[in-house]
Protein backbone atom coordinates (compact mmCIF):
# COMPACT_ATOMS: atom_id res chain seq x y z
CA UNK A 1 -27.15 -50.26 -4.03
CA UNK A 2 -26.70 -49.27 0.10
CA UNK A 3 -24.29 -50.85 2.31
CA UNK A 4 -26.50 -53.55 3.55
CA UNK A 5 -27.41 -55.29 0.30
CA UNK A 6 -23.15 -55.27 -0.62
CA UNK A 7 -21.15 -57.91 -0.74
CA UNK A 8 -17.16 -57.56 -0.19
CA UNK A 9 -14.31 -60.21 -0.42
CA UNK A 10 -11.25 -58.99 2.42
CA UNK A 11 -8.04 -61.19 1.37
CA UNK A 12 -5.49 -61.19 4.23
CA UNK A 13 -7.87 -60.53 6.72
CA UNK A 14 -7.04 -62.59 9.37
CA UNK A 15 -4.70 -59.62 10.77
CA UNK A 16 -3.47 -56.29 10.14
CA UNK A 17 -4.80 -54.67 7.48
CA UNK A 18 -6.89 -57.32 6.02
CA UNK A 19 -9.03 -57.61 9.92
CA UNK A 20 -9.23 -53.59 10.38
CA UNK A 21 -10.88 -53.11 6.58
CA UNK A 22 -13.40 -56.55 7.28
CA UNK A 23 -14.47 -55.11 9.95
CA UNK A 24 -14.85 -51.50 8.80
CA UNK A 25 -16.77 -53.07 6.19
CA UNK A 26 -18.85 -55.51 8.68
CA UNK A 27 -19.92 -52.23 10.48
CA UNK A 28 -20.75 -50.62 7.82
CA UNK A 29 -23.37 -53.17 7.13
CA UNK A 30 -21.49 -55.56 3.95
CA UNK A 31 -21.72 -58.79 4.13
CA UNK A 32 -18.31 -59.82 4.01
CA UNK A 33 -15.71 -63.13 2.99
CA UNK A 34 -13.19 -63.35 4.95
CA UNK A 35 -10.22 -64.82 3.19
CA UNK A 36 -6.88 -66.44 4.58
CA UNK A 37 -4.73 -68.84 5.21
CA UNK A 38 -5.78 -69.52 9.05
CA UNK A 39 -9.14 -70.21 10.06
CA UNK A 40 -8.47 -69.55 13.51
CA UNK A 41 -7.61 -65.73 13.07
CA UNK A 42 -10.43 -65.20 10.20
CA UNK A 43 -12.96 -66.62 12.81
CA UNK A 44 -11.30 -64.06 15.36
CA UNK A 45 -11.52 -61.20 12.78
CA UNK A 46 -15.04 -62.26 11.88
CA UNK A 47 -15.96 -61.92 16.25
CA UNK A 48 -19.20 -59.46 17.28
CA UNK A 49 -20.60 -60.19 13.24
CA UNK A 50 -21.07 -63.58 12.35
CA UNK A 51 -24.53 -63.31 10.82
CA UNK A 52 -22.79 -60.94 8.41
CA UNK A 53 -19.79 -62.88 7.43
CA UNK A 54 -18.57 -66.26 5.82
CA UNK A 55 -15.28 -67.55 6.86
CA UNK A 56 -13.09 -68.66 3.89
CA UNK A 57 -9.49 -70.36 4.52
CA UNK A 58 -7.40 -69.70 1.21
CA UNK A 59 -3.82 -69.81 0.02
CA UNK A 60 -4.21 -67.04 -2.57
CA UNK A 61 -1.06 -68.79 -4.62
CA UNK A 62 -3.54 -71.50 -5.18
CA UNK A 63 -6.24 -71.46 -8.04
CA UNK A 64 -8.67 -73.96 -7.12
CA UNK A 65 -8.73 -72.64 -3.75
CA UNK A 66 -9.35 -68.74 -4.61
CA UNK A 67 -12.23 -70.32 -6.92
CA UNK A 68 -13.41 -72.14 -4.16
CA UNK A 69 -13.65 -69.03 -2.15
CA UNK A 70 -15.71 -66.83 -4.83
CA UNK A 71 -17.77 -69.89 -5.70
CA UNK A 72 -18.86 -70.30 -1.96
CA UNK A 73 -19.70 -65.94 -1.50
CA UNK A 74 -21.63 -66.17 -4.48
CA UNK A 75 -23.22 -69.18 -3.30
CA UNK A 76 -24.11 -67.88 0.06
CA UNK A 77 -24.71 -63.75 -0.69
CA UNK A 78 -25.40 -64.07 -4.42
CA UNK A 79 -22.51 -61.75 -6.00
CA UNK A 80 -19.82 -59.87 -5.44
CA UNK A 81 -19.10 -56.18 -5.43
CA UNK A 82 -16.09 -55.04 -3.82
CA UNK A 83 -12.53 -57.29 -3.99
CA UNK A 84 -9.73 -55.74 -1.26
CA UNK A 85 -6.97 -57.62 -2.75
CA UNK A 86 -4.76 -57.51 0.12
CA UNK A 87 -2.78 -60.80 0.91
CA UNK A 88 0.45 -60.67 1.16
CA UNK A 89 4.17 -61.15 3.15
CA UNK A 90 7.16 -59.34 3.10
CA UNK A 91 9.58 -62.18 2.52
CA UNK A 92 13.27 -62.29 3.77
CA UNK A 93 15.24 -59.05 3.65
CA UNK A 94 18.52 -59.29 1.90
CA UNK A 95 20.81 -58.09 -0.60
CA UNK A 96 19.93 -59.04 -3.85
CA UNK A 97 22.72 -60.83 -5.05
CA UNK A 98 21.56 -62.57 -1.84
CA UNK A 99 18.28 -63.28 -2.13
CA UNK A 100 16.76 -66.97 -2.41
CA UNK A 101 15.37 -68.39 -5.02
CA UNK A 102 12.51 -69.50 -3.11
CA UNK A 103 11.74 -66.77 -1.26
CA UNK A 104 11.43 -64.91 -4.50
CA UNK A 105 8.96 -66.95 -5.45
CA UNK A 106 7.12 -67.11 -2.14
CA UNK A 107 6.79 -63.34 -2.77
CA UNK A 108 5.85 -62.98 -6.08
CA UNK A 109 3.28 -65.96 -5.39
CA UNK A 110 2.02 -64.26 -3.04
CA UNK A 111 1.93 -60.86 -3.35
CA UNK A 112 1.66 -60.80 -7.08
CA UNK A 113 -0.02 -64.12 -8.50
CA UNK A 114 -2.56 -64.47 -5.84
CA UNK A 115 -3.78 -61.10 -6.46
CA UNK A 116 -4.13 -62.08 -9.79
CA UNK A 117 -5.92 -64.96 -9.17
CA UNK A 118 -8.22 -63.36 -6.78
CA UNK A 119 -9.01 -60.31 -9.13
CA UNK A 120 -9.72 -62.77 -12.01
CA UNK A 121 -12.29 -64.29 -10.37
CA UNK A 122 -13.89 -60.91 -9.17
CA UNK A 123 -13.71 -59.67 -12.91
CA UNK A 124 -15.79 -62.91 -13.97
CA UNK A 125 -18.62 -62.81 -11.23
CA UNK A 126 -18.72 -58.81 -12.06
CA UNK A 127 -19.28 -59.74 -15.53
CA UNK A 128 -21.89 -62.14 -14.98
CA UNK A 129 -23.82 -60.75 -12.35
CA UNK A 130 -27.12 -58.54 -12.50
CA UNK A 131 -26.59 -55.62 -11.34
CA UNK A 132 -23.54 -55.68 -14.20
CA UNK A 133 -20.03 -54.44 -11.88
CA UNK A 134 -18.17 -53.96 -8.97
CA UNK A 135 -14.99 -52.85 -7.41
CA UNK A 136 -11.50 -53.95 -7.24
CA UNK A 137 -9.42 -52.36 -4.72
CA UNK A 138 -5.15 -53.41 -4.97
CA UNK A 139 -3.21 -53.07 -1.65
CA UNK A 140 -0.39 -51.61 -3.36
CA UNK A 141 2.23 -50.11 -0.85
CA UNK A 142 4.46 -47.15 -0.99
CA UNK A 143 6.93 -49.87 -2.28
CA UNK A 144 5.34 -49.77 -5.04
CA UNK A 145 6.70 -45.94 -5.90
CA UNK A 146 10.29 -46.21 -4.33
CA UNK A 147 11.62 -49.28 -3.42
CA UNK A 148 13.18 -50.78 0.04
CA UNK A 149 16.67 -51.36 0.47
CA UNK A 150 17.28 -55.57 0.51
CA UNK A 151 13.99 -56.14 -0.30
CA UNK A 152 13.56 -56.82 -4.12
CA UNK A 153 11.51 -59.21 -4.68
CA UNK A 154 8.12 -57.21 -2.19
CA UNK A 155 9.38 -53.72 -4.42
CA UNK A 156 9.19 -55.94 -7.56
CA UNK A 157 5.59 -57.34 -6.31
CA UNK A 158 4.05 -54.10 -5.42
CA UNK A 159 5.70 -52.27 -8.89
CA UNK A 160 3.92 -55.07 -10.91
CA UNK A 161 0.79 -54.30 -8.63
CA UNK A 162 0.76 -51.07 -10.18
CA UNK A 163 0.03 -52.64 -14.10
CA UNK A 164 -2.40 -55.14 -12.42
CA UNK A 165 -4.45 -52.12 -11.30
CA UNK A 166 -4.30 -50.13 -14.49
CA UNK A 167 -5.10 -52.91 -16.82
CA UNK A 168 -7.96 -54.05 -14.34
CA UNK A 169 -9.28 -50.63 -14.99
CA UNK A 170 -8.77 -50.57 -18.73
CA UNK A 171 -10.36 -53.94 -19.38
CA UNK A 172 -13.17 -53.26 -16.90
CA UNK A 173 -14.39 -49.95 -17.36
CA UNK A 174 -16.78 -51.36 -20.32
CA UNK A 175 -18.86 -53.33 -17.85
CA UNK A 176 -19.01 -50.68 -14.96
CA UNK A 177 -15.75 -52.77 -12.97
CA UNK A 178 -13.77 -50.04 -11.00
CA UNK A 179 -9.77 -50.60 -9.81
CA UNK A 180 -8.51 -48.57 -7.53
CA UNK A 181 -5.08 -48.95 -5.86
CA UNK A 182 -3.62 -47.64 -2.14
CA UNK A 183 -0.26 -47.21 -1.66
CA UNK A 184 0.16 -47.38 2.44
CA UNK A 185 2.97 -45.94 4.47
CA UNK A 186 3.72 -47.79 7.95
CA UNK A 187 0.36 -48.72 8.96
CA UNK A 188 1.08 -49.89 13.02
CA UNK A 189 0.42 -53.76 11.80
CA UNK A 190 2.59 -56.82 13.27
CA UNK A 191 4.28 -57.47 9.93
CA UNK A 192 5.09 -53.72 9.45
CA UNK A 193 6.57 -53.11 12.54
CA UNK A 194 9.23 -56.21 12.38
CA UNK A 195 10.13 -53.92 8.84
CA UNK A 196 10.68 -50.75 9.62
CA UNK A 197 12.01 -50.88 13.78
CA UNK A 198 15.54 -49.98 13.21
CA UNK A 199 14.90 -50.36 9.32
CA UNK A 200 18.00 -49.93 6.82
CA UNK A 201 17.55 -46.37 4.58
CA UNK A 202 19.18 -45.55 1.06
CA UNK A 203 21.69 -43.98 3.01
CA UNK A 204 22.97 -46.56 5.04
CA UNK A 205 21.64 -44.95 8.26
CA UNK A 206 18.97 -47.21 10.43
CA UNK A 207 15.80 -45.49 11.29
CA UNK A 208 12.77 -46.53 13.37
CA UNK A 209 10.35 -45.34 10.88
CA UNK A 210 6.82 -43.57 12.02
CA UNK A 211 4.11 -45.70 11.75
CA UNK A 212 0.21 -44.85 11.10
CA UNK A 213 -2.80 -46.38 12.91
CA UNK A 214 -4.18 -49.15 11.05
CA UNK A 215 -7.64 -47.09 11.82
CA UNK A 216 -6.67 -44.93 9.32
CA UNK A 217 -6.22 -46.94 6.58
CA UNK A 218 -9.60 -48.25 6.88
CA UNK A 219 -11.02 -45.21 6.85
CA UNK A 220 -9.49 -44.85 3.53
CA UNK A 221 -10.91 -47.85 1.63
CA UNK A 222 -14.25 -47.12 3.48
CA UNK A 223 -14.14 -44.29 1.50
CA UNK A 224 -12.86 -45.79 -1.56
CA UNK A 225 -15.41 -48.43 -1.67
CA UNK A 226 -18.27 -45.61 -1.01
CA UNK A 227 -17.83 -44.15 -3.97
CA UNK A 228 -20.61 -44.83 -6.92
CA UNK A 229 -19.06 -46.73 -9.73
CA UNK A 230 -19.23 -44.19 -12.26
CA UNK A 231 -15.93 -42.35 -9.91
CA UNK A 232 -13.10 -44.07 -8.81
CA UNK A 233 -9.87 -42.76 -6.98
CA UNK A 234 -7.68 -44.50 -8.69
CA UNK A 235 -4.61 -44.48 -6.51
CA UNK A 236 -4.42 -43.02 -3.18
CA UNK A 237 -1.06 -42.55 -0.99
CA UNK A 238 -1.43 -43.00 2.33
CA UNK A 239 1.08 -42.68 5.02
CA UNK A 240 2.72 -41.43 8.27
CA UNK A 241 3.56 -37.58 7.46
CA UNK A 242 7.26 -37.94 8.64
CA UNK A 243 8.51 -41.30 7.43
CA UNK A 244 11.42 -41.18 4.99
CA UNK A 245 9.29 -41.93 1.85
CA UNK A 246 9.56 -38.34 -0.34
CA UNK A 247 13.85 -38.22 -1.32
CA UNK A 248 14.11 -41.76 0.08
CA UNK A 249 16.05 -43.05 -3.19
């Protein structure tokens, strides 16, 4: 199956990361969903490809709505075949002993039961669907391998992301589904940057942290989501070649 006959679900894309892999995957001819919560910035993200694209406003924490979302792609391009499960925040930064209730739960909600929900519903349609299949690729984050100073509950998230992706791809592999996961670095996004400018290290020192172009990381997934489903890279580490990741606990 080419490019132009794919279909692709982008969660979070109505900025950062989320916008820069739609479109990557608008120009490379999918027809693509945009999911998120505003439909403002998805209609913005969508700009230059409407023809292509179907404009989907979805809280991710919320079930009926993520169905609502799948059932309308499948209505309008007739399956799925590649999920970037990418929604999701960063949540307050403190201290654990610190740390609210609620925004624990806005986190794990978020970052953690929404892509969940959203990777459910991909694993059904792939089921179902003739051609048999598809991909599932997890925005994981370097968090995900060594975790933040005062930010437990996004570390906690993106660890648990890690046994999303692995039992995606031991349940899936018997009817061709494919989970990959990429672990980013300080992609240059608006919710990145307010992290690591003048960002707290295991040391105690503050550091403002290199940063990648979001370019890159859509490169990366382009890449990912290129791949025939019979290979998968099944986690990829991407990030800025000096930041404090490698020693950083």
């Amino acid at each position: 199956m080419n490019e132009d006959s794919r279909v692709a679900i982008v969660t979070g894309a109505g900025s950062g990361i989320g916008r820069a892999v739609a479109r990557a995957l608008l120009g490379a001819g999918y027809r693509v969903a945009l999911v998120g919560l505003g439909e403002e910035t998805l209609v913005a993200s969508l700009a230059g490809y409407e023809p292509q694209g179907l404009v989907a406003p979805t809280d991710v924490r919320h079930e009926a709505e993520v169905r609502q979302a799948f059932k309308r792609t499948c209505e309008e391009f007739g399956r799925v075949d590649l999920l970037f499960n990418n929604a999701g925040v960063f949540g307050q930064s403190a201290p654990i002993e610190d740390m609210p209730l609620e925004q624990w739960k806005l986190v794990i909600d978020t970052n953690l039961t929404g892509a969940f929900l959203c990777a459910r519903e991909a694993v059904r349609v792939m089921k179902q669907q003739r051609p048999q299949g598809g991909r599932i690729i997890n925005n994981g984050s370097v968090s995900a391998q060594v975790p933040r100073p005062r930010a437990v509950a996004y570390s906690a998230s993106k660890h648990a992301i890690t046994g999303l992706t692995k039992t995606i791809s031991l349940e899936g592999r018997a009817y061709g589904i494919a989970c990959s996961q990429i672990d980013i670095g300080n992609a240059a996004t608006e919710l990145l940057n307010a992290v690591v400018k003048d960002a707290l290290q295991a040391n105690g020192s503050v550091l403002d942290e290199p940063r990648i172009d979001v370019r890159h990381v859509s490169d990366a997934v382009l890449y990912m989501a290129s791949l025939p489903l019979e290979a998968n890279v099944q986690f990829m580490t991407l990030m800025a070649t000096n930041m404090p990741l490698v020693g950083r606990g």
